[in-house]
Protein backbone atom coordinates (compact mmCIF):
# COMPACT_ATOMS: atom_id res chain seq x y z
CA UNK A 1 -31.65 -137.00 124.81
CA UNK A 2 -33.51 -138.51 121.91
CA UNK A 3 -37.05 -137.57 121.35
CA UNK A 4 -40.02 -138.42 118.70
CA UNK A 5 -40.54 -135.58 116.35
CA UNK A 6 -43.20 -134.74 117.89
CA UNK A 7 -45.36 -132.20 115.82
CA UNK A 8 -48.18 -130.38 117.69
CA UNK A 9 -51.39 -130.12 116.32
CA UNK A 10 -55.44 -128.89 117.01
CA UNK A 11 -53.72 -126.91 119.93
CA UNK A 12 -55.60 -125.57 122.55
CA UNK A 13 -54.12 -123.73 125.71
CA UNK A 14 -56.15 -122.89 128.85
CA UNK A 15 -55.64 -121.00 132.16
CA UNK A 16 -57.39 -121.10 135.31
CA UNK A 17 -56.84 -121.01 138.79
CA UNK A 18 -53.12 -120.34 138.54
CA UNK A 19 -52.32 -123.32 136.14
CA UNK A 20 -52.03 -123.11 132.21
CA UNK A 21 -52.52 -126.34 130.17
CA UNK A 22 -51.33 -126.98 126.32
CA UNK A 23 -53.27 -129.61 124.86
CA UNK A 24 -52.48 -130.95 121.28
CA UNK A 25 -52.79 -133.81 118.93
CA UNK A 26 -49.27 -135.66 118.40
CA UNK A 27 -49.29 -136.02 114.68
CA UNK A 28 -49.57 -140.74 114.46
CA UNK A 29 -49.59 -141.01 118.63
CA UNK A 30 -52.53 -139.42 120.68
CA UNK A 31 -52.83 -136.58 122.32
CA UNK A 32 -50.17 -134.40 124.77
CA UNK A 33 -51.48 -132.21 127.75
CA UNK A 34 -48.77 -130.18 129.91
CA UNK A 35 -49.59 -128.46 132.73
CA UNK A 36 -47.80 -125.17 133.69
CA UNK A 37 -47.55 -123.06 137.06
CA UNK A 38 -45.59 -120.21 137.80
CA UNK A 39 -41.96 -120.43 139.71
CA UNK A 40 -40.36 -117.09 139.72
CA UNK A 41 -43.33 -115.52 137.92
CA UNK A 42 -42.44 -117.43 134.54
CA UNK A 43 -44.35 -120.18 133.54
CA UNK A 44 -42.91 -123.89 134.42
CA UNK A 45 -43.70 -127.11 132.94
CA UNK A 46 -44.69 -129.77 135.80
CA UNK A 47 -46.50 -132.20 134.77
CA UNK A 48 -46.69 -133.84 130.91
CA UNK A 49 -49.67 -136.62 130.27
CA UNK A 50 -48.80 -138.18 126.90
CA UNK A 51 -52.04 -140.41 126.04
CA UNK A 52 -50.25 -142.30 123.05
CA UNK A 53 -52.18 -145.07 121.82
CA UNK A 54 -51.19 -148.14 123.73
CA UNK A 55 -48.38 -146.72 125.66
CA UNK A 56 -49.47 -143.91 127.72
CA UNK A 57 -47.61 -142.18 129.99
CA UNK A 58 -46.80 -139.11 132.00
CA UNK A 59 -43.53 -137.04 132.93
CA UNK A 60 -43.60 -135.93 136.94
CA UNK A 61 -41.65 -133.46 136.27
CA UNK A 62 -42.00 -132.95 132.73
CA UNK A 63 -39.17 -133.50 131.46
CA UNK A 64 -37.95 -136.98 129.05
CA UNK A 65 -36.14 -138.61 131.59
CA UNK A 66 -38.90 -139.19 133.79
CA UNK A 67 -41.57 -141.29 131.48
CA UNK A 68 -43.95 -142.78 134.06
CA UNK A 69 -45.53 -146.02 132.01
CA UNK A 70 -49.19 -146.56 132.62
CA UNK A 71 -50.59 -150.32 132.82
CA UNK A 72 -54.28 -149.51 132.45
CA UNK A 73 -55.56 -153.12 134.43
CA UNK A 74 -53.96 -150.89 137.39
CA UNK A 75 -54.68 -147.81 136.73
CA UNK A 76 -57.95 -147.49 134.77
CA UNK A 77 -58.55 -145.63 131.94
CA UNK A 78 -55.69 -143.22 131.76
CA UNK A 79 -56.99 -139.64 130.62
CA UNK A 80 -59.20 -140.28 133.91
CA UNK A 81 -56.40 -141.28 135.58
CA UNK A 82 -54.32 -138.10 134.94
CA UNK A 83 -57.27 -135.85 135.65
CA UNK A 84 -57.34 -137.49 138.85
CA UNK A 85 -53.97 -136.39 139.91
CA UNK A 86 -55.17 -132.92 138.42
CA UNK A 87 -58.31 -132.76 140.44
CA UNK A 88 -57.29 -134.33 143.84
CA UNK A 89 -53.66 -134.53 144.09
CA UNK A 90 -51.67 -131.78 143.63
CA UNK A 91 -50.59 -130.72 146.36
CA UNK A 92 -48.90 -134.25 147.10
CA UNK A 93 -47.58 -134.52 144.30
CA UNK A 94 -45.95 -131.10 142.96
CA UNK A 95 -44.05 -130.80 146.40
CA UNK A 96 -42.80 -134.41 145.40
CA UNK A 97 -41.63 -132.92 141.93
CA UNK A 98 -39.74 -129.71 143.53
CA UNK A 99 -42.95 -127.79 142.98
CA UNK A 100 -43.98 -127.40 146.36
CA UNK A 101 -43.65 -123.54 146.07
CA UNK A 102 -46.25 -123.48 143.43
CA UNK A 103 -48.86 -125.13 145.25
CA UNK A 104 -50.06 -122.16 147.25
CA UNK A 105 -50.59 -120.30 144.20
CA UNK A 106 -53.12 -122.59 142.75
CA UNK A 107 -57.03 -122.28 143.30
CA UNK A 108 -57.36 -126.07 143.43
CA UNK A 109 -61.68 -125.09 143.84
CA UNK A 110 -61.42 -123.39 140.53
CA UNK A 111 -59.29 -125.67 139.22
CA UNK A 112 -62.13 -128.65 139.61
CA UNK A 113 -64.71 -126.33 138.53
CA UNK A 114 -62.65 -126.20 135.01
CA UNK A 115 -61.25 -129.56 135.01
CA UNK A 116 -64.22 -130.64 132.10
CA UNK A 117 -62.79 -127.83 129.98
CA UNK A 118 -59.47 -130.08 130.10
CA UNK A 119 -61.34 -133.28 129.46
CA UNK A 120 -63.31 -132.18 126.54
CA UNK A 121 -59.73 -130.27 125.43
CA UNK A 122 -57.95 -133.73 125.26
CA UNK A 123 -60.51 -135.49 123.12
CA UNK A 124 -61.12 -132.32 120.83
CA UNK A 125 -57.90 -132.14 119.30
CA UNK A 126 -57.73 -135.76 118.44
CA UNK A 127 -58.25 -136.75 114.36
CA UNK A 128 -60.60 -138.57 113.01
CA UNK A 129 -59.56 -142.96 113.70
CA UNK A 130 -58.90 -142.10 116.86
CA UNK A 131 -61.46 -142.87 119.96
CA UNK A 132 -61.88 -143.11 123.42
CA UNK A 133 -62.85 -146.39 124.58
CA UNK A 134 -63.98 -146.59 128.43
CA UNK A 135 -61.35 -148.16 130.60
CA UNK A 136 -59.27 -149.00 127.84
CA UNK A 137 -55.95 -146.81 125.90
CA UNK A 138 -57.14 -144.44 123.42
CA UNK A 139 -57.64 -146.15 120.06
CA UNK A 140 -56.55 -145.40 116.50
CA UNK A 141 -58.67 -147.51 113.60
CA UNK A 142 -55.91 -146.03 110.93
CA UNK A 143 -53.75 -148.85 110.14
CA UNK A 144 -51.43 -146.86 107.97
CA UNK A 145 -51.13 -144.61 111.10
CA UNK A 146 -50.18 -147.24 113.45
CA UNK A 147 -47.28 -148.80 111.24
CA UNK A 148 -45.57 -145.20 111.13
CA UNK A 149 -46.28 -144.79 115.07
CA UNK A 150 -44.44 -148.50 115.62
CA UNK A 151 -41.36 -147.72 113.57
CA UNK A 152 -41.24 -144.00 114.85
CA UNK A 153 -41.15 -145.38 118.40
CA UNK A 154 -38.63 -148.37 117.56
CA UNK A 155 -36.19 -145.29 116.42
CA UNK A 156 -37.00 -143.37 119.18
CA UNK A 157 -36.35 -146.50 121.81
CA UNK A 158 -33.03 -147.32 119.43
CA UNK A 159 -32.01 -143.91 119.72
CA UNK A 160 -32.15 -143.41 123.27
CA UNK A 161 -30.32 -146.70 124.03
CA UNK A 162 -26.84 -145.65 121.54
CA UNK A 163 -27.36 -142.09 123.43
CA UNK A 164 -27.65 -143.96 127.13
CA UNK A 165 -24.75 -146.49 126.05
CA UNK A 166 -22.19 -143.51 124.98
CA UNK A 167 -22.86 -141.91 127.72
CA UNK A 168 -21.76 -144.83 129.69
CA UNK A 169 -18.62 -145.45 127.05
CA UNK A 170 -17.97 -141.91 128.12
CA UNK A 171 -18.25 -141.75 132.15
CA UNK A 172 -15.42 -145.01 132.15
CA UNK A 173 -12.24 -144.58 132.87
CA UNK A 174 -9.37 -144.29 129.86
């Protein structure tokens, strides 16, 4: 599958009550948080919250093929939003991934207790331009930086479609 270049940095990685988190600055988009928990004692991505100025999103499970489109009027602000599924939803949702075996492994209690170490995590590793603005998409003020992010995601988009299309081409019959 196609995928944005994607280079991390400002990481920051974190582990608590049975779940590991990698948070990092997306060099032009926003910032990246995956969240790990442990499947045959090796760590396993679950959940991805990509907070790319105006088009964030989140993988459930983390992986491409599963981009989950936020529409803020909806869903509010979105870092709250995915800290909400963090904090209070877990257990309905992992099982609903084909995590359900991690769930009893996690200290959702210490978890919470942590979760502002997540928040201030996501707006640490951001750049300078880029803000928070309540109930709004994060916000870059770098115009240079938002011309590159457009035409990185119009390759990425164009990509993806010849990719999807010859894989069509390629599942008809001869």
């Amino acid at each position: 599958m196609a995928e944005i270049d994607i280079e991390r940095l400002n990481q920051v990685e974190l582990e608590f009550g049975g779940v590991r988190f990698e948070t990092y600055y997306t060099r032009y988009f926003g910032t990246s948080t995956r969240m790990f928990g442990r499947v045959d004692g090796e760590w396993a991505e679950m959940l991805r919250f990509d907070d790319f100025v105006d088009v964030p999103h989140y993988h459930a499970p983390a992986d491409d093929d599963n981009a989950i489109m936020l529409n803020v009027a909806e869903t509010g602000e979105p870092m709250a939003f995915f800290l909400d599924i963090i904090e209070t939803k877990l257990s309905d949702r992992l099982p609903a991934i084909g995590f359900g075996d991690v769930v009893p492994s996690i200290d959702q209690d210490r978890v919470r207790a942590n979760l502002e170490l997540v928040r201030y995590a996501m707006n640490s590793v951001l750049p300078e331009g880029f803000s928070r603005v309540p109930g709004q998409c994060l916000q870059d003020a770098d115009e240079e930086r938002g011309q590159t992010r457009k035409e990185n995601f119009a390759k990425a988009m164009a990509d993806m479609a010849a990719e999807k299309a010859a894989a069509q081409a390629a599942a008809q019959p001869a």
